[in-house]
Protein backbone atom coordinates (compact mmCIF):
# COMPACT_ATOMS: atom_id res chain seq x y z
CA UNK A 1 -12.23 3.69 18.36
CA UNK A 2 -15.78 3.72 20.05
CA UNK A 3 -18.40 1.49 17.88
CA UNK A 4 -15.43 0.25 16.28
CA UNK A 5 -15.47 -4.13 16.24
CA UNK A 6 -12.63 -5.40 18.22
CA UNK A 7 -12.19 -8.55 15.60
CA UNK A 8 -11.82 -8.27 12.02
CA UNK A 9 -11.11 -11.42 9.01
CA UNK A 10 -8.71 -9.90 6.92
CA UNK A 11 -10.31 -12.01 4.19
CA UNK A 12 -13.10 -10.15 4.18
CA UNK A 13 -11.10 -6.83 3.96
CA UNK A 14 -9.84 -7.36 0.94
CA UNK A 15 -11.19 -4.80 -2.14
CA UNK A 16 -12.49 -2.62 1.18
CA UNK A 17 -12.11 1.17 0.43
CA UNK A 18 -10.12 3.55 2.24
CA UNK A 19 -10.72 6.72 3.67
CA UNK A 20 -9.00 10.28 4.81
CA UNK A 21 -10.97 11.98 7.83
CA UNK A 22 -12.65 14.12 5.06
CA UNK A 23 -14.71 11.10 3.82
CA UNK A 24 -11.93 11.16 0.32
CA UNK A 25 -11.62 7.73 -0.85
CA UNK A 26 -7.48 7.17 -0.48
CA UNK A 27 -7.70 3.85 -2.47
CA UNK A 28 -8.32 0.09 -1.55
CA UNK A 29 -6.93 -2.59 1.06
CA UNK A 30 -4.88 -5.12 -1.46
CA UNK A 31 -3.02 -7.12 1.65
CA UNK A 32 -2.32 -6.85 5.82
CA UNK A 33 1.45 -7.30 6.49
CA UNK A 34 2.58 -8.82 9.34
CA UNK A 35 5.56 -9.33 11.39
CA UNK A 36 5.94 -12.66 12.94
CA UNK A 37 7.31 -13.15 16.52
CA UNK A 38 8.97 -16.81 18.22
CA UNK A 39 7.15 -18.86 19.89
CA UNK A 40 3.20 -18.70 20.21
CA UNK A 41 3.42 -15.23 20.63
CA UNK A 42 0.70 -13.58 18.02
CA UNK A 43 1.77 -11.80 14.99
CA UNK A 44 1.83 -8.18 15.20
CA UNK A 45 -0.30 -6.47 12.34
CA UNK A 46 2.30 -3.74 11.18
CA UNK A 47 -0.13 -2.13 8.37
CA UNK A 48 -2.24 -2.57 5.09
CA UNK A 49 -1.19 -2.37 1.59
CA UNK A 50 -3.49 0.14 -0.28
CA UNK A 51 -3.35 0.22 -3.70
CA UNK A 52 -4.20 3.78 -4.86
CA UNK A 53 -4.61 5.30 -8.50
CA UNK A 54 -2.35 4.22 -10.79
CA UNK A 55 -2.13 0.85 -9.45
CA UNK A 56 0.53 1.86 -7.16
CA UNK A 57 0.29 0.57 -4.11
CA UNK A 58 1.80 2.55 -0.61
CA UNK A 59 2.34 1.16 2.82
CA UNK A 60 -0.26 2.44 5.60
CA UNK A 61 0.92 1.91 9.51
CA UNK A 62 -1.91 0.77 11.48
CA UNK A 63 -0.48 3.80 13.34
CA UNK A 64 -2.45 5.68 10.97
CA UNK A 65 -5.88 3.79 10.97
CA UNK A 66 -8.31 5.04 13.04
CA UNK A 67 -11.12 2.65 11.83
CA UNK A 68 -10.97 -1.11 10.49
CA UNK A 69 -13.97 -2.96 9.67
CA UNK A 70 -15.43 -4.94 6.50
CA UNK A 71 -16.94 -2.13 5.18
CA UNK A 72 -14.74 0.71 5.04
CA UNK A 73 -10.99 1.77 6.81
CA UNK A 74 -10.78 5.34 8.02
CA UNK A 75 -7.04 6.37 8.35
CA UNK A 76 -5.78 10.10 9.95
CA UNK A 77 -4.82 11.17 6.01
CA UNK A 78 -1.45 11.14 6.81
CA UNK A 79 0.41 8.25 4.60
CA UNK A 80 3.54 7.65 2.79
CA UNK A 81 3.13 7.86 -0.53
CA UNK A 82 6.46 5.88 -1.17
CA UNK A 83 5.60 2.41 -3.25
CA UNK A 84 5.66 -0.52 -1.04
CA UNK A 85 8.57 -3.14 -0.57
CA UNK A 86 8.06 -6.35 1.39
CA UNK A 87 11.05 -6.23 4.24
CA UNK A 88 12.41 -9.35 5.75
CA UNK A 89 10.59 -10.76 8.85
CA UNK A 90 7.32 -9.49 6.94
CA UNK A 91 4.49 -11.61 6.19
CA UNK A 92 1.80 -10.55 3.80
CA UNK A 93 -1.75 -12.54 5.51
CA UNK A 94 -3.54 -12.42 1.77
CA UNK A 95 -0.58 -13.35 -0.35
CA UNK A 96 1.41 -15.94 2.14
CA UNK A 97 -0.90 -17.57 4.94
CA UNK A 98 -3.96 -18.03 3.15
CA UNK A 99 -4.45 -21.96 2.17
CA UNK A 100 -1.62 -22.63 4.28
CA UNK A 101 -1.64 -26.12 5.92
CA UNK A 102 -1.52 -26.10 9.09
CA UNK A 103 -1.84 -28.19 12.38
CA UNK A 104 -4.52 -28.18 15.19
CA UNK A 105 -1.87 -28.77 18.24
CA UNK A 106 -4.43 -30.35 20.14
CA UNK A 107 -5.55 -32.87 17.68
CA UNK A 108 -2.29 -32.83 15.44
CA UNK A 109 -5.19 -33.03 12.88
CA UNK A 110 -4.04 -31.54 9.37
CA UNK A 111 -6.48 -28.55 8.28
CA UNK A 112 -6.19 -25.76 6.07
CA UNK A 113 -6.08 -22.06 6.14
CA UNK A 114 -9.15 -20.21 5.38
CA UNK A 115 -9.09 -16.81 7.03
CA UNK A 116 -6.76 -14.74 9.30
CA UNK A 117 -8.19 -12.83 12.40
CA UNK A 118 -6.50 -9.84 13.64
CA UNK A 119 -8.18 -7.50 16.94
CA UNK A 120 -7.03 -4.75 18.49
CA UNK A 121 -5.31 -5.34 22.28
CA UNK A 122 -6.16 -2.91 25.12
CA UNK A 123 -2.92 -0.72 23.98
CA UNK A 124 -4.32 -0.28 21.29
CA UNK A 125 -1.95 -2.66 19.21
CA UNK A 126 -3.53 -4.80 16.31
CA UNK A 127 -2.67 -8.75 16.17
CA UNK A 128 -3.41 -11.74 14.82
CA UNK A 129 -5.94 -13.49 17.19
CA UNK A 130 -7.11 -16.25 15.45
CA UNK A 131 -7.08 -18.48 12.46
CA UNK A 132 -10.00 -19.46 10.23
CA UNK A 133 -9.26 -23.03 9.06
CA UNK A 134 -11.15 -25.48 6.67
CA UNK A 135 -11.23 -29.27 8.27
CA UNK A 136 -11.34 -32.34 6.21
CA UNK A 137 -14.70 -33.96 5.74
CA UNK A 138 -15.18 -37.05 7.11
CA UNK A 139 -17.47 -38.60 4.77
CA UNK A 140 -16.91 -39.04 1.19
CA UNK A 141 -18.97 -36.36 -0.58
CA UNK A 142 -19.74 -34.05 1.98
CA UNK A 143 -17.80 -30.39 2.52
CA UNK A 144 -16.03 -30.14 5.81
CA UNK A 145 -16.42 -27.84 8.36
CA UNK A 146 -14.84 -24.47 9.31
CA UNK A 147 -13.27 -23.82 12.74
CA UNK A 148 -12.24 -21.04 14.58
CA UNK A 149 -8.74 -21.51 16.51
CA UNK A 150 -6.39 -19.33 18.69
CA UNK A 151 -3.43 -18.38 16.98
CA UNK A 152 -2.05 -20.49 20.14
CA UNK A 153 -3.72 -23.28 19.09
CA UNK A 154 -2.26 -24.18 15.80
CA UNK A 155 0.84 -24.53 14.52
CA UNK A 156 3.16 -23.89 10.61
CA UNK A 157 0.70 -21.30 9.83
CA UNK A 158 3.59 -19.28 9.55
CA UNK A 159 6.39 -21.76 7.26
CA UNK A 160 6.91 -21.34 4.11
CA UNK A 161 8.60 -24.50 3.05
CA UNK A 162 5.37 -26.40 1.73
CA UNK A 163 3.05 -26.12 -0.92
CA UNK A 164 -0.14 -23.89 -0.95
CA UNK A 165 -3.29 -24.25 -2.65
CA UNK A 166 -4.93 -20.59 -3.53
CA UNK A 167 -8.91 -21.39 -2.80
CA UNK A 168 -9.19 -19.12 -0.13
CA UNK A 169 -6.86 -16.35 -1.97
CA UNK A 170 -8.89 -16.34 -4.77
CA UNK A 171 -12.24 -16.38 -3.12
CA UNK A 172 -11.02 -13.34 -1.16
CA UNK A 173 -10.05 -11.51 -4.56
CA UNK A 174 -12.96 -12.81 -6.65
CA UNK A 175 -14.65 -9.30 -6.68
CA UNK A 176 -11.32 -7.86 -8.32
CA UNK A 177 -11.05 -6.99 -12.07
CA UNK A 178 -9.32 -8.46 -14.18
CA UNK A 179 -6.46 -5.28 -13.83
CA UNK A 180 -6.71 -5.12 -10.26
CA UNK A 181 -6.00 -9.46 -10.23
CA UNK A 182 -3.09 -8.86 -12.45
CA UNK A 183 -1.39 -6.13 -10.16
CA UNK A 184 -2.59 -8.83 -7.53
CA UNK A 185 -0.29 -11.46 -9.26
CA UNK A 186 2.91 -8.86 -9.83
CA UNK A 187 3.15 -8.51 -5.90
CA UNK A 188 2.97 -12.45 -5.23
CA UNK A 189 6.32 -14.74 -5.22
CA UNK A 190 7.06 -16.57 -8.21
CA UNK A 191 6.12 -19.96 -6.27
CA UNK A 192 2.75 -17.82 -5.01
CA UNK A 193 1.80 -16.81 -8.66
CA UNK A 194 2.30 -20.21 -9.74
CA UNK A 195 -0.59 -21.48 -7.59
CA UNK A 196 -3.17 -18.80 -8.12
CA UNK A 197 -2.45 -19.44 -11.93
CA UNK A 198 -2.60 -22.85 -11.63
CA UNK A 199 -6.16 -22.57 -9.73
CA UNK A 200 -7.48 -19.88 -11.84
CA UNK A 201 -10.03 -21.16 -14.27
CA UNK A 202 -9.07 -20.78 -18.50
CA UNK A 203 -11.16 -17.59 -19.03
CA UNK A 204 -10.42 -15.64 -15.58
CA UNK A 205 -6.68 -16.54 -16.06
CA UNK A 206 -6.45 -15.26 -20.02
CA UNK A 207 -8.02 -12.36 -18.85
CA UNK A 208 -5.69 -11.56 -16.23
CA UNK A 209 -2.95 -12.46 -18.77
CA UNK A 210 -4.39 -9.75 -21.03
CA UNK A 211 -3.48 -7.25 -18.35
CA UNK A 212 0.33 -8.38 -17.61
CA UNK A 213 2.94 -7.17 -19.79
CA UNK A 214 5.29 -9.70 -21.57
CA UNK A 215 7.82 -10.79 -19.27
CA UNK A 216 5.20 -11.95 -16.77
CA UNK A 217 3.01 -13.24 -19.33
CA UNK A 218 5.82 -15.54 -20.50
CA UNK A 219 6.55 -16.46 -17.21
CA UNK A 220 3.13 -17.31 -16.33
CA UNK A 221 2.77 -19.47 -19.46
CA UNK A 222 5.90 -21.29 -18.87
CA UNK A 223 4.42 -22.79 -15.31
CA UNK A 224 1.49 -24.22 -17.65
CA UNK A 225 1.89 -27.52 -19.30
CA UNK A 226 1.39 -27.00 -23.17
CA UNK A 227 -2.28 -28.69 -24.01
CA UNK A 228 -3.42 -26.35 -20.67
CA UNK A 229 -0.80 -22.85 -22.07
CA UNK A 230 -2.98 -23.61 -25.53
CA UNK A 231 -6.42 -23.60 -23.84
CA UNK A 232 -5.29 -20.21 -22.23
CA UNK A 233 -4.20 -18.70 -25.19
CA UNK A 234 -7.20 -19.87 -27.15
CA UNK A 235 -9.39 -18.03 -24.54
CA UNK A 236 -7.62 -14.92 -24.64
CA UNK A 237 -7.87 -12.35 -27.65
CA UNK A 238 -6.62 -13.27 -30.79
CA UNK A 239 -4.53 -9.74 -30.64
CA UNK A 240 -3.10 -10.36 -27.45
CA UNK A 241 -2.35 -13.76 -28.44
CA UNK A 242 -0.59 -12.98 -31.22
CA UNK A 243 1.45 -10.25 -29.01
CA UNK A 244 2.48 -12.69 -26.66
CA UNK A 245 3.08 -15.75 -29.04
CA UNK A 246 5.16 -13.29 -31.28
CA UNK A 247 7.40 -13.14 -27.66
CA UNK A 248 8.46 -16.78 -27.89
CA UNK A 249 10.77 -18.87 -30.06
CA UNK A 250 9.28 -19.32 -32.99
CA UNK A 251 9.20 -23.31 -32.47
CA UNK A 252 7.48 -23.05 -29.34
CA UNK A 253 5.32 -20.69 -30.57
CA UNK A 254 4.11 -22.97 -33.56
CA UNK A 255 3.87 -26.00 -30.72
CA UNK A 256 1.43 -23.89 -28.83
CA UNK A 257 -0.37 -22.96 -32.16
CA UNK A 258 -0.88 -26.66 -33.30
CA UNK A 259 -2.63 -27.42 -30.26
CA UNK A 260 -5.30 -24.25 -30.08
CA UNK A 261 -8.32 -25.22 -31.72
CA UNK A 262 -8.29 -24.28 -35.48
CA UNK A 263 -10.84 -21.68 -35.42
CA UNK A 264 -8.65 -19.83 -32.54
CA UNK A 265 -5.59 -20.56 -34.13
CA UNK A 266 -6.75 -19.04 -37.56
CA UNK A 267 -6.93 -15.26 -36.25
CA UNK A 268 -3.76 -15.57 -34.46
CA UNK A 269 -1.62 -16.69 -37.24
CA UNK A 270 -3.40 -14.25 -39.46
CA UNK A 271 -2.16 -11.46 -37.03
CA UNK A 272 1.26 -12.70 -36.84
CA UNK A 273 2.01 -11.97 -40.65
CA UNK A 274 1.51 -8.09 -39.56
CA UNK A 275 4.52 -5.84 -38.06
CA UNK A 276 3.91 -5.14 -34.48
CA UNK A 277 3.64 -1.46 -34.92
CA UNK A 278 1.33 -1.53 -37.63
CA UNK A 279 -2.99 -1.08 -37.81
CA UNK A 280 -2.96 -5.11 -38.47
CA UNK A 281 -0.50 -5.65 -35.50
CA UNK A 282 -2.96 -3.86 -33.03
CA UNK A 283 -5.98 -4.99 -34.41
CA UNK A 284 -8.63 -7.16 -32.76
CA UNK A 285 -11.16 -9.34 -34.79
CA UNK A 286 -13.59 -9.64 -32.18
CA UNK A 287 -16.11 -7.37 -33.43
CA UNK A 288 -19.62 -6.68 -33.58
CA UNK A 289 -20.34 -7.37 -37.34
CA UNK A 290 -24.18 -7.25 -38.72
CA UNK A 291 -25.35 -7.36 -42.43
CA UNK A 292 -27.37 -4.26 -43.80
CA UNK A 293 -30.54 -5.72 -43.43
CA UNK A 294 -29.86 -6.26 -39.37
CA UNK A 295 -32.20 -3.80 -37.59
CA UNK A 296 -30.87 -0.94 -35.25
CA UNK A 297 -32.35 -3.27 -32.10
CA UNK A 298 -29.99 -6.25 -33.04
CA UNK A 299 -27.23 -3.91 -33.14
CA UNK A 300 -27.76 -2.54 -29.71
CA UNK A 301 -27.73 -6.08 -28.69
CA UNK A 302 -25.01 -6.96 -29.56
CA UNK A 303 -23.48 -3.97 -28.15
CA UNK A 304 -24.91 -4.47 -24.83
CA UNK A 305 -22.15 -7.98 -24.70
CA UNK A 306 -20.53 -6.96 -21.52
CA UNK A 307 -17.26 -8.99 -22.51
CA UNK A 308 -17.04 -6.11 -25.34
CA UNK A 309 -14.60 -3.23 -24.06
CA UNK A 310 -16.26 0.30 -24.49
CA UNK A 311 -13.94 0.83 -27.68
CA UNK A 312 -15.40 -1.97 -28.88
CA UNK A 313 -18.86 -1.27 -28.25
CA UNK A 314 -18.85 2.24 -29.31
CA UNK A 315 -19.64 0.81 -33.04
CA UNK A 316 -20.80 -1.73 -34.98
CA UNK A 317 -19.32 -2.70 -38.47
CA UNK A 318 -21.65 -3.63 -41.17
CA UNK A 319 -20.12 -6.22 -44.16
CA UNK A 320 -22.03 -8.26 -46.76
CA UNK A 321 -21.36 -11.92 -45.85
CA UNK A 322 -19.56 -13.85 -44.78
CA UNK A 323 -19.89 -11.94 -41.22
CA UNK A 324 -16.55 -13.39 -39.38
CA UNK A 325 -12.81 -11.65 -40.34
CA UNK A 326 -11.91 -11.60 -43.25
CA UNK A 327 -16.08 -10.55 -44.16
CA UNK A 328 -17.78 -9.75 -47.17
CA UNK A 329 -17.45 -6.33 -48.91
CA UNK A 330 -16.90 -3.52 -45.89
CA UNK A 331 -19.75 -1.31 -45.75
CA UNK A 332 -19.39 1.20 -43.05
CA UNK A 333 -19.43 1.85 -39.29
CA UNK A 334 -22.74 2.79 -37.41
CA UNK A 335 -21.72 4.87 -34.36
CA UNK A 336 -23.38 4.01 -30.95
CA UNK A 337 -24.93 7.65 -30.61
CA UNK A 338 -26.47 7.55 -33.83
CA UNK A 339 -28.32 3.80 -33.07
CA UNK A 340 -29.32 5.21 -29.82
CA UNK A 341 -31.16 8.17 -31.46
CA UNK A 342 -32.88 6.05 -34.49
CA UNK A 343 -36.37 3.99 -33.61
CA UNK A 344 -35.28 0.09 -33.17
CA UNK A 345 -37.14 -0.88 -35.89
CA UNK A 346 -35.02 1.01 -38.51
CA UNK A 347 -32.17 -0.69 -40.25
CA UNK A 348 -28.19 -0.23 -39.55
CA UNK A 349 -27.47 0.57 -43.44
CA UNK A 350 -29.84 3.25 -42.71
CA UNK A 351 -27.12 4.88 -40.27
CA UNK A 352 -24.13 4.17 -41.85
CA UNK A 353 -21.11 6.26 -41.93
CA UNK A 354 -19.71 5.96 -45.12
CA UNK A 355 -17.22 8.96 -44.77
CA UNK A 356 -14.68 7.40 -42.97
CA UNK A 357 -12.10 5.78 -45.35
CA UNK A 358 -11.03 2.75 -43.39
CA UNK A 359 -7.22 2.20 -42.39
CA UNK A 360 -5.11 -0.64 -44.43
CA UNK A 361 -2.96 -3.10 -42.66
CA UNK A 362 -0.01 -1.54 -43.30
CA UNK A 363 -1.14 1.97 -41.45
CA UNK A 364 1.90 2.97 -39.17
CA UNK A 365 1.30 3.69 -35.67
CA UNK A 366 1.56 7.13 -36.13
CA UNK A 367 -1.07 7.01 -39.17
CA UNK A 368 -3.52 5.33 -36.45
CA UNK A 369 -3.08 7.71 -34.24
CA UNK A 370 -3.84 10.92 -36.36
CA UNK A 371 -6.39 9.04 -37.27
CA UNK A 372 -8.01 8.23 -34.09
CA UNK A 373 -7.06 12.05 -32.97
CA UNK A 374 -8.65 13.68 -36.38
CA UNK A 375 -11.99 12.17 -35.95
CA UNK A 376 -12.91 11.83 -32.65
CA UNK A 377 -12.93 8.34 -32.88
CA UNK A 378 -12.15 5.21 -29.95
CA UNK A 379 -11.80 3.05 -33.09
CA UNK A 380 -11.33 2.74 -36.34
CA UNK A 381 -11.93 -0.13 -39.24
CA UNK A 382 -8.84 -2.32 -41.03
CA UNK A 383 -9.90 -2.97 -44.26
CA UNK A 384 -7.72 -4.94 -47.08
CA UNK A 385 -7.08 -4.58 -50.44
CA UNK A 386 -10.16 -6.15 -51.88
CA UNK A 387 -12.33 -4.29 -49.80
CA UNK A 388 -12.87 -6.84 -46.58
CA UNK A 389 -13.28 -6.41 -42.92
CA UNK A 390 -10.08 -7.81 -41.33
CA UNK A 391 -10.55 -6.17 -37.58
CA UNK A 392 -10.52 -2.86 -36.33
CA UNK A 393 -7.72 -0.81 -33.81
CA UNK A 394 -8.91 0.27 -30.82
CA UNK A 395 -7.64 3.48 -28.90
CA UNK A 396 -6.52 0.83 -25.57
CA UNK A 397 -4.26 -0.71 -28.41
CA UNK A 398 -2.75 2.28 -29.57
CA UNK A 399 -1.98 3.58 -25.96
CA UNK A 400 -0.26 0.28 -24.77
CA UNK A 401 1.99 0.32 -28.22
CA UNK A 402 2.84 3.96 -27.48
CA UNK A 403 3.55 3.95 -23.75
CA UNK A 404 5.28 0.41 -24.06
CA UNK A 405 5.14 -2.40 -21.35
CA UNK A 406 6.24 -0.49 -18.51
CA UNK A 407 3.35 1.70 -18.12
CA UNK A 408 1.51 -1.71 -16.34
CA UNK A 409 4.23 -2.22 -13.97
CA UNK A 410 5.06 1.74 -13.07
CA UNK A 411 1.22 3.07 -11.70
CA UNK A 412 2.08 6.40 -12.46
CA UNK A 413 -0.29 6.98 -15.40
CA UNK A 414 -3.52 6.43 -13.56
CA UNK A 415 -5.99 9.00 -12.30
CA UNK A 416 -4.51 11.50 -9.43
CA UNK A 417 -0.74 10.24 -10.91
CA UNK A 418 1.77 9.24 -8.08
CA UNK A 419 0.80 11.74 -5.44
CA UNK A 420 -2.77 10.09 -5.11
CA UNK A 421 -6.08 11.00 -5.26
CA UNK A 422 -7.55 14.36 -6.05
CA UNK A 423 -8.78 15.69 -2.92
CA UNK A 424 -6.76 13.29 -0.53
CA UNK A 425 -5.37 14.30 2.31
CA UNK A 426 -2.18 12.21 1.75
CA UNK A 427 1.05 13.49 2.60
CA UNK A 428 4.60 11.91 1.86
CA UNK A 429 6.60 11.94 5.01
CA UNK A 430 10.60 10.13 5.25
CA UNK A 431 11.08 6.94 6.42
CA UNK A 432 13.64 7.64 8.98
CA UNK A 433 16.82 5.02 9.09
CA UNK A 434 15.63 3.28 12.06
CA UNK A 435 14.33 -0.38 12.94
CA UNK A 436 11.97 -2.47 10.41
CA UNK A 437 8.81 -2.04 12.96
CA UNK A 438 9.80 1.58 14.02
CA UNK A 439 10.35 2.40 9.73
CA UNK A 440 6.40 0.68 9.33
CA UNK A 441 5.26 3.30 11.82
CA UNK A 442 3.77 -0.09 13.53
């Protein structure tokens, strides 16, 4: 690998695109998997886990890398396309040795695991050379120091009986979406996925939530005590908040209810009076909602909110007041395309689309769905019977009620489907019956 660095923080690999000879994108580096050996010997580095489209995520033998550095991996194209399983005697570096405590042997002194290095040997093997570890500060108030050790030179990076913060974990997958954290979280050990949710701020974690489906959602939010499970689900959507609360006992979901703050408990219990499968079971109140007399230049505004999903921002609805669910008297919908071709100045009842009859609560799934399909639309207004706002369904809402929950956990629905990307140079070989390193490829 001329040019190529001999030394490489796995850390910093993490998100790091992947590449066929071609110059295709394969998919991304998720983890590096390890196998440990006794004694001081160094960990050899038996491959990456790539997550391609889909979310699935396949096994690559460092075998087949031809390239590692922080800024892109070049492989030889050829790659099982087979979903990865964690074997025994395999340690994942991202998901099980980072935050690790650990001990200087020198010192004895207690530090912390920040970053794993792995380098390539003179036979061209990879291996973990050397650890990345945070030390204690020694005055009150100040930061302590990073160190760079031999893997020779420390010791329990490698046990699992003790407990592990996430800091450096999460720092690693900052960059990630809130999707790609969540497939991030499925991977990890129950005790591993405890920690990251435990260190994951309110709003970063009820986003991730957002993207789990229901068994791991109620998992998640049994690890939380109940004031903290509350805060979560007050952050979160009131639509997927009322999907997940509708999942629990009905006693514990009251409990959790009583101690959201009333104006995020309102919407929720609202949506919980709905049938699942119905337009007020997959609608969202978080809308952009504006008065006639707003002008086209507050609507685009309001549109630009990058917490908004596209659906979301692809119209605004405009309502007498009040402007919050249920509103004033329903209007109409101005569609994004229109505001963008009207002078700012102009007023939103000016663009109004008054042709669309709005959907009522009770609109069955399949009645949202022609709906959506018959007029070209990403969504579509809920209006009750006296003529108020009460939300609007989005097409992401219809999709995840007609694939079901295990859509998120299969990967198979994603662009280039299971046999990767479109123009990859993948191909899926058999994993001969043989030893765990000699199976890896490693």
């Amino acid at each position: 690998m001329p040019g190529a660095p001999t030394r490489v923080f796995v850390a910093r690999l993490a998100g790091t695109s992947v590449f066929d000879p071609n110059g295709d994108q394969v998919g991304k580096v998720r983890d590096v998997v390890v196998a440990l050996r006794p004694g001081q010997a160094p960990p050899r580095v038996l491959g990456l886990v790539v997550e391609v489209p889909g979310r699935r995520r396949i096994f690559v033998p460092m075998t087949r890398v031809t390239r590692v550095d922080a800024g892109a991996v070049i492989t030889t194209g050829l790659v099982n396309l087979r979903r990865f399983e964690q074997r025994p005697g395999e340690t994942l570096v991202l998901g099980e040795m980072l935050d690790r405590r650990c001990t200087v042997t020198e010192t004895a002194e207690s530090v912390t695991v920040q970053d794993i290095g792995i380098e390539q040997t003179r036979v061209r093997d990879w291996v973990v050379s050397k650890v990345a570890v945070a030390r204690p500060a020694k005055r009150f108030g100040r930061r302590g120091e990073t160190r760079v050790y031999g893997w020779d030179e420390v010791s329990g990076v490698a046990s699992v009986d003790q407990q592990q913060g996430a800091a450096s974990l999460l720092a690693a997958l900052d960059r990630l979406k809130p999707a790609d954290l969540a497939g991030v979280l499925r991977e990890l050990s129950f005790k591993r996925r405890t920690e990251v949710a435990a260190a994951l701020d309110d709003e970063r974690l009820a986003d991730v939530m957002e993207e789990l489906d229901a068994d791991d959602q109620k998992e998640i939010l049994a690890t939380l005590d109940r004031e903290r499970a509350a805060d979560v689900l007050g952050a979160m959507g009131s639509d997927d908040a009322a999907d997940l609360l509708a999942e629990l006992p009905a006693d514990q979901a009251e409990a959790l209810l009583a101690l959201m703050e009333p104006a995020e408990a309102a919407p929720v219990r609202r949506l919980l009076t709905y049938e699942e499968f119905s337009a007020g079971g997959m609608m969202t109140d978080e809308l952009v909602v504006l008065r006639p007399d707003a002008t086209i230049a507050e609507a685009l505004a309001q549109i630009r909110n990058p917490d908004l999903t596209p659906a979301l921002a692809a119209m605004v609805y405009v309502c007498r007041p009040p402007l919050e669910t249920p509103t004033g008297r329903f209007l109409g919908v101005a569609h994004i395309q229109r505001l963008l071709r009207e002078p700012p100045s102009g007023l939103v009842s000016g663009v109004l689309d008054t042709d669309l009859a709005p959907l009522t609560p009770e609109a069955s799934l399949e009645q949202v769905t022609t709906y959506l399909a018959t007029y070209n639309l990403v969504a579509c207004p809920v209006v009750d019977e006296d003529g108020h706002l009460i939300g609007a369904v989005t097409v992401d809402d219809v999709l995840d009620h007609l694939l079901g929950e295990a859509w998120r956990n299969t990967g198979r629905h994603g662009p280039g489907g299971p046999a990767g990307p479109h123009g990859a140079t993948a191909l899926r070989e058999p994993l001969p019956a043989q030893s765990t390193e000699a199976r890896r490829g490693a």
